[in-house]
C-alpha atoms as a PDB file:
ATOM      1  CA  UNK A   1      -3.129   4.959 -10.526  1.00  0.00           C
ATOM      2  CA  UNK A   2      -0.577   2.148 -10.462  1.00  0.00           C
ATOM      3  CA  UNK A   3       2.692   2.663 -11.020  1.00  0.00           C
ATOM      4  CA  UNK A   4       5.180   1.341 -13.924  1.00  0.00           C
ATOM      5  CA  UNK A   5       7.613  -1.148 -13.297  1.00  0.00           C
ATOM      6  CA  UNK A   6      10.499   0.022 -11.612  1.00  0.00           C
ATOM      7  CA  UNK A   7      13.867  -0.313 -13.044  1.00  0.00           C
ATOM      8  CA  UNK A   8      15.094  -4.376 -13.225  1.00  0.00           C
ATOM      9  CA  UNK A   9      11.321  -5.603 -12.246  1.00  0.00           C
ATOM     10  CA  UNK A  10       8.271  -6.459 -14.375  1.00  0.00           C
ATOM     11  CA  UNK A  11       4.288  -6.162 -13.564  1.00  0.00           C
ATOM     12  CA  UNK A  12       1.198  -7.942 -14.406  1.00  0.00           C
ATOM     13  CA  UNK A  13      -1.556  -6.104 -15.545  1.00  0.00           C
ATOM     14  CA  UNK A  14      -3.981  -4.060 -12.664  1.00  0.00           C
ATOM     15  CA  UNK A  15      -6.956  -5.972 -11.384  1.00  0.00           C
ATOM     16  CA  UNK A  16      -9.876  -4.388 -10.015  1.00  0.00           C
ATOM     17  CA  UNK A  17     -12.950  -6.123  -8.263  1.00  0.00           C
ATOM     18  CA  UNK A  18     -15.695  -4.771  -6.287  1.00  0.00           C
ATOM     19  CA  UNK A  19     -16.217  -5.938  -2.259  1.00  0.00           C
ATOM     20  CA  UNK A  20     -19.160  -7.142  -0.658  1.00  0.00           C
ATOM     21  CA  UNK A  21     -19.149  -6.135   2.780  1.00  0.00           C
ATOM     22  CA  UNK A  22     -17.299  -9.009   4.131  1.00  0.00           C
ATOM     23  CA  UNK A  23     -14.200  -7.164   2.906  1.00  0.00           C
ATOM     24  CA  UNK A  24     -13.058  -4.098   4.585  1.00  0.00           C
ATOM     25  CA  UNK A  25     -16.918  -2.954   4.522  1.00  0.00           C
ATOM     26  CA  UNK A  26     -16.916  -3.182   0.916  1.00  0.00           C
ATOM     27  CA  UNK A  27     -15.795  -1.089  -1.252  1.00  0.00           C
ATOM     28  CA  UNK A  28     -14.022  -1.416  -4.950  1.00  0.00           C
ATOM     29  CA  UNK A  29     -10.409  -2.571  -5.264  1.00  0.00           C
ATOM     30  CA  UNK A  30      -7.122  -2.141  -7.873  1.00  0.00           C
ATOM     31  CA  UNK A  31      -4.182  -4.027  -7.405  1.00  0.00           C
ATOM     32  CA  UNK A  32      -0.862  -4.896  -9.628  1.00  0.00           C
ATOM     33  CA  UNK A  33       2.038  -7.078  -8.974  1.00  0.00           C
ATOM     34  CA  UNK A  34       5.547  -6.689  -9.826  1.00  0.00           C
ATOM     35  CA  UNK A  35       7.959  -9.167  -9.799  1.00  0.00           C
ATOM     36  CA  UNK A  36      11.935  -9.486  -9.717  1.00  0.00           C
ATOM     37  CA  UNK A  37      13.483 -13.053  -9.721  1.00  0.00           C
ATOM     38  CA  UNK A  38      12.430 -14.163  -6.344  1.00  0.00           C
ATOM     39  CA  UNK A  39      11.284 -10.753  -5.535  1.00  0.00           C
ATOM     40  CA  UNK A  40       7.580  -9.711  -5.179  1.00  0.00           C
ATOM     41  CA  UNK A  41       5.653  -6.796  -4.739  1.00  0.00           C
ATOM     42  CA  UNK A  42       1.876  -5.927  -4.702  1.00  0.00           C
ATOM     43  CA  UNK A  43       0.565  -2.463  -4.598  1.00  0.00           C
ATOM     44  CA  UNK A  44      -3.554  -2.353  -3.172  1.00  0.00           C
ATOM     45  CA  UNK A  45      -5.885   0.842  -3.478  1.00  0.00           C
ATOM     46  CA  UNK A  46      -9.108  -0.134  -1.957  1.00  0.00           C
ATOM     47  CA  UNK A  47     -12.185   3.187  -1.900  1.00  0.00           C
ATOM     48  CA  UNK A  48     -15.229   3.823  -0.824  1.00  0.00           C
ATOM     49  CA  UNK A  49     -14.844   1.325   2.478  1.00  0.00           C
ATOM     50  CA  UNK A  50     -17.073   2.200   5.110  1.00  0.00           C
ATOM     51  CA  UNK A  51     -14.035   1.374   7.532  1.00  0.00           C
ATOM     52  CA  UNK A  52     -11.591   4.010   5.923  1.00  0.00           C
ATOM     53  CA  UNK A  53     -12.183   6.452   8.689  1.00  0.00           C
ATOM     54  CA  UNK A  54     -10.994   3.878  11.546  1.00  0.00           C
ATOM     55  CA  UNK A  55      -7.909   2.579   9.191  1.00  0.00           C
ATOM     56  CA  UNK A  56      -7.231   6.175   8.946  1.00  0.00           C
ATOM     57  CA  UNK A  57      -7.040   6.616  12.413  1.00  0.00           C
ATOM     58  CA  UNK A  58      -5.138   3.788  13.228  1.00  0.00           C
ATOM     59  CA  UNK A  59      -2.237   4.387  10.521  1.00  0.00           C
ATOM     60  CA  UNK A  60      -2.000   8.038  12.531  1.00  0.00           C
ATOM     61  CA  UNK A  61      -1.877   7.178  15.891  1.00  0.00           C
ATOM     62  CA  UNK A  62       1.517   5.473  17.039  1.00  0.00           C
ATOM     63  CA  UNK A  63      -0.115   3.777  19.656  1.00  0.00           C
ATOM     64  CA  UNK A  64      -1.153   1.205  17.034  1.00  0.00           C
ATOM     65  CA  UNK A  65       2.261   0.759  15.527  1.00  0.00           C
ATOM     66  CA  UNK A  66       2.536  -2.340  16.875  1.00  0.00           C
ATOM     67  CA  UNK A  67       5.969  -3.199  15.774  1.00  0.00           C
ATOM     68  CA  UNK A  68       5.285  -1.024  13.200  1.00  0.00           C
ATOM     69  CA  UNK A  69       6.922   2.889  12.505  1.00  0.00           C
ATOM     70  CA  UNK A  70       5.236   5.637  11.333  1.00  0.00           C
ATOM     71  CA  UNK A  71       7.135   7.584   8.416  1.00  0.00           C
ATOM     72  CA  UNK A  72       6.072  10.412   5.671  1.00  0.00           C
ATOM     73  CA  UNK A  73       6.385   9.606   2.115  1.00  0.00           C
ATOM     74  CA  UNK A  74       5.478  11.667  -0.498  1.00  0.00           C
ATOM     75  CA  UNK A  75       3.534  13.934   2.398  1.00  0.00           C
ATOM     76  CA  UNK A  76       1.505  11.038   3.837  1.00  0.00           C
ATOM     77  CA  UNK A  77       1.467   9.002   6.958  1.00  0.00           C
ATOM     78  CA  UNK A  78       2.330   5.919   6.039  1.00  0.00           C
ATOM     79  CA  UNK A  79       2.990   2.628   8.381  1.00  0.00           C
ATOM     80  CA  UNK A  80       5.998   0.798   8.067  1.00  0.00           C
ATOM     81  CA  UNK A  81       6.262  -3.103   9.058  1.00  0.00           C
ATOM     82  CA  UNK A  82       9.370  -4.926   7.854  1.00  0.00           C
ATOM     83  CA  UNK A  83      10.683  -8.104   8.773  1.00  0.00           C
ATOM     84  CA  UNK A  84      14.402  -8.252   8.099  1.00  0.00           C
ATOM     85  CA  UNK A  85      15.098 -11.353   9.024  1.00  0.00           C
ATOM     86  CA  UNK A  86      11.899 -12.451   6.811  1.00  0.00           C
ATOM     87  CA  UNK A  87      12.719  -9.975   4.156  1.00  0.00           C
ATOM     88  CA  UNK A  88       8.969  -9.240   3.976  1.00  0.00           C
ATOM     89  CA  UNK A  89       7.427  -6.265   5.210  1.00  0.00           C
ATOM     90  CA  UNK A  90       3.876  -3.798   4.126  1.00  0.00           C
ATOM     91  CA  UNK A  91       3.456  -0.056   3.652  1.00  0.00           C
ATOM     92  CA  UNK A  92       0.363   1.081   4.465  1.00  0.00           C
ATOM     93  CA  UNK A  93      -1.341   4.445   4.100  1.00  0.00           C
ATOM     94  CA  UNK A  94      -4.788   6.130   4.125  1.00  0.00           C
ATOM     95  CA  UNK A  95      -4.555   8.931   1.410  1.00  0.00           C
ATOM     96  CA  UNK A  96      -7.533  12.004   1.693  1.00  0.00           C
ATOM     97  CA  UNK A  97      -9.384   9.516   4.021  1.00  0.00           C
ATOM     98  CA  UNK A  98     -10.696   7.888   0.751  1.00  0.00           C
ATOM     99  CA  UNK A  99      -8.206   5.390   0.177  1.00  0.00           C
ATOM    100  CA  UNK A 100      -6.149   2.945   1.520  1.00  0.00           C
ATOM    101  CA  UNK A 101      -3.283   2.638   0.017  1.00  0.00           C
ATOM    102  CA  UNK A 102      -0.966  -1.157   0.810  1.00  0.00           C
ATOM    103  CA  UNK A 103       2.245  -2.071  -0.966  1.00  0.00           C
ATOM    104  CA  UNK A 104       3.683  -5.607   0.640  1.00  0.00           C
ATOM    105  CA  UNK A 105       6.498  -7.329  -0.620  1.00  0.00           C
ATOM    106  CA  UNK A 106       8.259 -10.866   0.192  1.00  0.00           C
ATOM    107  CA  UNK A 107      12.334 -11.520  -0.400  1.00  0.00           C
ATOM    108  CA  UNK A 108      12.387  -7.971  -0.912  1.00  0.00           C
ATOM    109  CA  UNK A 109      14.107  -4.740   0.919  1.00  0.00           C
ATOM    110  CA  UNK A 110      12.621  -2.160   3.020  1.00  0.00           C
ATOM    111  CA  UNK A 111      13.952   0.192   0.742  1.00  0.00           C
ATOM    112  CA  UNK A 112      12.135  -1.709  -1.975  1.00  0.00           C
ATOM    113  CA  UNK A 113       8.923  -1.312  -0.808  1.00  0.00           C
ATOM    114  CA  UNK A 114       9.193   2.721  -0.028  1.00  0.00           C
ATOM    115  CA  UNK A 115      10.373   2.849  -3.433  1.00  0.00           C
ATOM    116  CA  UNK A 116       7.620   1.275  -4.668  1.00  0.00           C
ATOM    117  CA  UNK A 117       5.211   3.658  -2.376  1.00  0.00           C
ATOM    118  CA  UNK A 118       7.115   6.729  -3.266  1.00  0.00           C
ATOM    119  CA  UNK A 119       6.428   5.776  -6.970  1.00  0.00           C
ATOM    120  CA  UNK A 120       2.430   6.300  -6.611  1.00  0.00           C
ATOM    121  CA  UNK A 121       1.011   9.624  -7.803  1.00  0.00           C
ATOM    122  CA  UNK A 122      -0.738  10.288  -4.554  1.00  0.00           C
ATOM    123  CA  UNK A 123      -1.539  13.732  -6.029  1.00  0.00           C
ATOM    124  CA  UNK A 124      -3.315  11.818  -9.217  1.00  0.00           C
ATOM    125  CA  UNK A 125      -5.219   9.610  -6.541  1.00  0.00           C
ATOM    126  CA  UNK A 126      -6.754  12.562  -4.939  1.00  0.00           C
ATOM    127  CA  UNK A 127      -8.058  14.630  -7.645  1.00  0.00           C
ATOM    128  CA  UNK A 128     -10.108  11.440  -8.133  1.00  0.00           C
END
């Protein structure tokens, strides 16, 4: 479910681990990072959390933006937070209220981290 490398960075190979309820409910987890020089990006898909329907709800509702922007990519709601003057930032989503979806980065662009989002196969990750 995790995407390639893009062009110019590399990735270490997917973990995936299993939750106990301390951690977002529970639930099992996947996550690869991909690196550029000082650039670094890690892509999260955490399922079957108990929470997913509240996470769900907040990534919808503007009112918990909280510095945040809500913006469609590839078809889903996804929340924006990016610190320019940090260049650090996280994309999150909550894809067929199974999965949430996070892709944070640090010395990277804004534009680095929607390309990063826009490369998951959201339509693979549903028919899951």
């Amino acid at each position: 479910m995790l995407p390639e490398a893009l062009d110019g960075w590399t990735s270490e190979n997917a973990k995936s681990e299993s939750a106990g309820s301390a951690m977002l409910g529970g639930g099992t987890s996947i996550s690869r990072v991909y690196k550029k020089e000082k650039s670094k990006v890690t892509i999260s898909i955490v399922t079957d959390s108990p929470l997913m329907q509240s996470i769900g709800m907040m990534i919808s509702n503007p009112m918990f933006a909280s510095g945040g922007k809500l913006k469609r990519i590839n078809r889903e709601k996804a929340m924006i937070k990016y610190n320019e003057k940090n260049k650090s930032g996280e994309v999150t989503l909550a894809v067929d209220k199974r999965f949430m979806v996070t892709v944070k980065g640090r010395e990277v662009s804004e534009d680095d981290l929607i390309a990063y989002t826009k490369a998951i196969d959201f339509k693979k990750l549903k028919s899951m």
